[in-house]
Protein backbone atom coordinates (compact mmCIF):
# COMPACT_ATOMS: atom_id res chain seq x y z
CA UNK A 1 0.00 0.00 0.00
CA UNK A 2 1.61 3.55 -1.42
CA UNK A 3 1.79 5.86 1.92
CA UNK A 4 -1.28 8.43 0.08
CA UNK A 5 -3.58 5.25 0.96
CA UNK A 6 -1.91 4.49 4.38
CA UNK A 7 -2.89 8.35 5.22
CA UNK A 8 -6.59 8.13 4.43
CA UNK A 9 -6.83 4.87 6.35
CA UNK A 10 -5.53 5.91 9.34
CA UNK A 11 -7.99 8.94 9.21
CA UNK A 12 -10.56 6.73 8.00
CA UNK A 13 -10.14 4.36 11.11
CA UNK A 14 -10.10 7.71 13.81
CA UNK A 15 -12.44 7.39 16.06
CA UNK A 16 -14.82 10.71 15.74
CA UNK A 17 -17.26 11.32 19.03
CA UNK A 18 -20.50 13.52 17.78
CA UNK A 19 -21.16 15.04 21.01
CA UNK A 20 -24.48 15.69 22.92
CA UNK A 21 -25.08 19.47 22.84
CA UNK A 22 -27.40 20.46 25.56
CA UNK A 23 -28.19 24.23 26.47
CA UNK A 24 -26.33 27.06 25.80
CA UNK A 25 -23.72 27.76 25.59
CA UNK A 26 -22.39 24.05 25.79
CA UNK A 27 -18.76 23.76 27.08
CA UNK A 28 -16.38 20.80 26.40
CA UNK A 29 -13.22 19.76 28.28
CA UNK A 30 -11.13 18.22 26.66
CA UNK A 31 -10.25 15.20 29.17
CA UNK A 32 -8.67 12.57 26.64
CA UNK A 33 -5.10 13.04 27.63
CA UNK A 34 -3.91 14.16 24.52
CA UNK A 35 -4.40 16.49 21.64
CA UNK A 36 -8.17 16.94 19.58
CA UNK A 37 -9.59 18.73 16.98
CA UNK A 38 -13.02 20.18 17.55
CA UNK A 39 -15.09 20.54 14.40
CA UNK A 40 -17.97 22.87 15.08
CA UNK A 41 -21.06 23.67 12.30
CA UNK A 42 -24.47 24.24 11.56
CA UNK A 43 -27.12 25.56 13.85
CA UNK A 44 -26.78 29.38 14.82
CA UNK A 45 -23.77 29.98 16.55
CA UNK A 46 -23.38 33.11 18.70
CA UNK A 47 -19.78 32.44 20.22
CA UNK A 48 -17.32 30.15 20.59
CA UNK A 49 -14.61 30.91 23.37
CA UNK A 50 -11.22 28.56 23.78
CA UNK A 51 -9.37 28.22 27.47
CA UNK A 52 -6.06 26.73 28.03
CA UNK A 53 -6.45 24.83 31.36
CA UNK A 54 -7.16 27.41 34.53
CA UNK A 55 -6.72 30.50 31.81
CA UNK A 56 -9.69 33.19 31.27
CA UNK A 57 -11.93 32.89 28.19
CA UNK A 58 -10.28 33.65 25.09
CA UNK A 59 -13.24 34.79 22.20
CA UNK A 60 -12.24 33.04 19.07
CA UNK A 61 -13.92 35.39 16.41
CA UNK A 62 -15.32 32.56 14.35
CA UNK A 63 -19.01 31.05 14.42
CA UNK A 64 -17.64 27.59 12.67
CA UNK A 65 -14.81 25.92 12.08
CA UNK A 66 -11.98 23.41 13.78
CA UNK A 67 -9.96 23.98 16.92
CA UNK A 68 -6.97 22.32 18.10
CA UNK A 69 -7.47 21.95 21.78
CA UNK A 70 -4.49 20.26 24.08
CA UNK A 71 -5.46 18.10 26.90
CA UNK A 72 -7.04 19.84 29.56
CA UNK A 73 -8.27 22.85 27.12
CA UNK A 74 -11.95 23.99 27.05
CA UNK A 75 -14.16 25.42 24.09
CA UNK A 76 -17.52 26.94 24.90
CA UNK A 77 -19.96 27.36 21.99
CA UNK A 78 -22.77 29.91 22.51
CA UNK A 79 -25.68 29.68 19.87
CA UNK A 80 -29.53 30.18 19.25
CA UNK A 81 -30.15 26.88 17.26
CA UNK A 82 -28.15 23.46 18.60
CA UNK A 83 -24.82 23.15 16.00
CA UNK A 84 -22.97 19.82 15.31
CA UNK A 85 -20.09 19.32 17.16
CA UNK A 86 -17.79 16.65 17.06
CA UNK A 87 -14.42 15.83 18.40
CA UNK A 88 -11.73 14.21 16.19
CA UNK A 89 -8.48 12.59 18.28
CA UNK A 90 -5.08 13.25 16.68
């Protein structure tokens, strides 16, 4: 197998968690131990604020879009109508 095809099967094969949104604004932490990607669309998004560990709220200035979060980072998504969010391990 030529490494282009060993690339999309590994990303293929990641395990993606669609998350459960409840109210806003719905805040994640991520608690995996390692690094994620947080894919965020659809819906009506308001906000979406990023915190590294104890840190303040940091606005992002974006209402979609993927963020790298390190373990122990937070995003907060603030929004009128329920977006999808789902969280992709590196």
């Amino acid at each position: 197998m030529d490494f282009i095809a060993q690339v999309f099967e590994q990303v293929r094969d990641m395990a993606t968690n669609a998350l459960t949104v409840g109210g806003s604004p719905h805040v994640y932490l991520n608690d995996t131990g390692g690094p994620v990607t947080v894919i965020v669309s659809g819906g009506t998004v308001l906000d979406i604020s990023v915190k590294r560990g104890n840190g303040p709220w940091m606005l992002a200035g974006l209402l979609a879009g993927q963020y790298m979060l390190a373990a122990g980072d937070s995003i907060q998504v603030g929004f009128l109508i329920k977006p999808t969010i789902t969280v992709v391990p590196q």
